[in-house]
Protein backbone atom coordinates (compact mmCIF):
# COMPACT_ATOMS: atom_id res chain seq x y z
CA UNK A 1 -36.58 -146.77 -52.36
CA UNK A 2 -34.41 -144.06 -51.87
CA UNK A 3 -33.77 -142.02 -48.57
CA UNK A 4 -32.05 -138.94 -47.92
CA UNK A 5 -30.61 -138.19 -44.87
CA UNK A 6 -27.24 -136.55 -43.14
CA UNK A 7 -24.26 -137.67 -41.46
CA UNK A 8 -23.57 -136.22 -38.12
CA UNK A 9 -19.77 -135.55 -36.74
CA UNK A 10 -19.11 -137.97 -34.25
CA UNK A 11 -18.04 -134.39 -31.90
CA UNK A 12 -21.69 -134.06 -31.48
CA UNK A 13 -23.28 -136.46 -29.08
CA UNK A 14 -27.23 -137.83 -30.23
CA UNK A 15 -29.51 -135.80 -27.62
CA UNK A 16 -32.26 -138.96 -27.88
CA UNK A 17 -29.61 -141.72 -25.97
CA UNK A 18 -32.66 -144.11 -26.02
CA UNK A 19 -32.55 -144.39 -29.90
CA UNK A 20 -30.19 -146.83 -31.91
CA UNK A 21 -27.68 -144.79 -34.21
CA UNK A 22 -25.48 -146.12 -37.22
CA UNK A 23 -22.23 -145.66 -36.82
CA UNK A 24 -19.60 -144.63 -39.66
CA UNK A 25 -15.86 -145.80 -38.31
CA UNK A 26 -12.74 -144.35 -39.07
CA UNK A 27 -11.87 -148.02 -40.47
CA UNK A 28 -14.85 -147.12 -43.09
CA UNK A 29 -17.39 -149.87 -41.30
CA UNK A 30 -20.58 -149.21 -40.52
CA UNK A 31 -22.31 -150.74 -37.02
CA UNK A 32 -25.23 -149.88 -35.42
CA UNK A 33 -25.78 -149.03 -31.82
CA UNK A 34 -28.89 -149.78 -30.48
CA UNK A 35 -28.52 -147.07 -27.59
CA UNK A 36 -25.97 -144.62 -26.72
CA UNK A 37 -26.40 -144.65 -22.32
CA UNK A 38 -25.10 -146.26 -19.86
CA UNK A 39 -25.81 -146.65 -15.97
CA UNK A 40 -24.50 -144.85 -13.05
CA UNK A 41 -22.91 -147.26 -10.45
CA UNK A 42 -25.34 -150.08 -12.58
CA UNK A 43 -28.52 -148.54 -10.99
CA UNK A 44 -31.07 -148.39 -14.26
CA UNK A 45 -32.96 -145.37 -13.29
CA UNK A 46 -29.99 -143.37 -13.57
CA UNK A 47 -29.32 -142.93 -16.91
CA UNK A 48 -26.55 -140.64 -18.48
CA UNK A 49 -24.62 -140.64 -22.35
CA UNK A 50 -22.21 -142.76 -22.73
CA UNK A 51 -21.04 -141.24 -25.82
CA UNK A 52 -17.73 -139.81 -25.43
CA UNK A 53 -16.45 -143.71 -24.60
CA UNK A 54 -18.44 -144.86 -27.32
CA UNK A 55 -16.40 -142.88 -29.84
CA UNK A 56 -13.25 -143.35 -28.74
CA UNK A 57 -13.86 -147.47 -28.04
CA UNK A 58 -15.20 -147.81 -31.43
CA UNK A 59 -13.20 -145.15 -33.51
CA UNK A 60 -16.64 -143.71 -34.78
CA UNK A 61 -16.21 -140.53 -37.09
CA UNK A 62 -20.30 -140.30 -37.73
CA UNK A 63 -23.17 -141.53 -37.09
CA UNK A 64 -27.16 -141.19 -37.89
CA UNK A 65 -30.35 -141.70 -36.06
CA UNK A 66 -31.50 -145.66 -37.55
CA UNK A 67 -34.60 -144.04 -38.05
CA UNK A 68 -33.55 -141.54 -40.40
CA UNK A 69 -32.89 -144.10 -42.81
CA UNK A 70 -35.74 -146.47 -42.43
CA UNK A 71 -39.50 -145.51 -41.85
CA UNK A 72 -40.31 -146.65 -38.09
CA UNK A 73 -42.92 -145.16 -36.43
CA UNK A 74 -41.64 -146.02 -32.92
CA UNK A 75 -39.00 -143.23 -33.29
CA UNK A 76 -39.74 -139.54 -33.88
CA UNK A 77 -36.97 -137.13 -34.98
């Protein structure tokens, strides 16, 4: 199988923070995320990006929706 998709600079933050996203590091590893949010003050119905500390914890220079690499039709681009 082959799949096509595009790398995404890690200065632009996924808009869909529900939706895992492989990670290219500046240490050339890949990892995979399986969300990108975090709580306010722990309270689950407040969601909000935790990008920005995501990056910078885990040196991440791109990254890529998971499902634009594998067919899942639980995830829509």
């Amino acid at each position: 199988m082959t799949r096509t998709f595009e790398w995404i600079s890690a200065k632009y933050s996924p808009g869909a923070i529900e939706f895992p996203v492989l990670c290219w590091t500046e240490n050339d590893k890949l990892m995979v995320l399986k969300n990108t949010y975090s709580f306010y003050n722990g309270d689950s119905s407040k969601k909000f990006s935790y990008w920005d500390n995501l990056v910078s914890k885990y040196k991440i220079k791109f990254w890529a929706y998971q499902n634009s690499l594998i067919n899942n039709p639980d995830y829509d681009d």
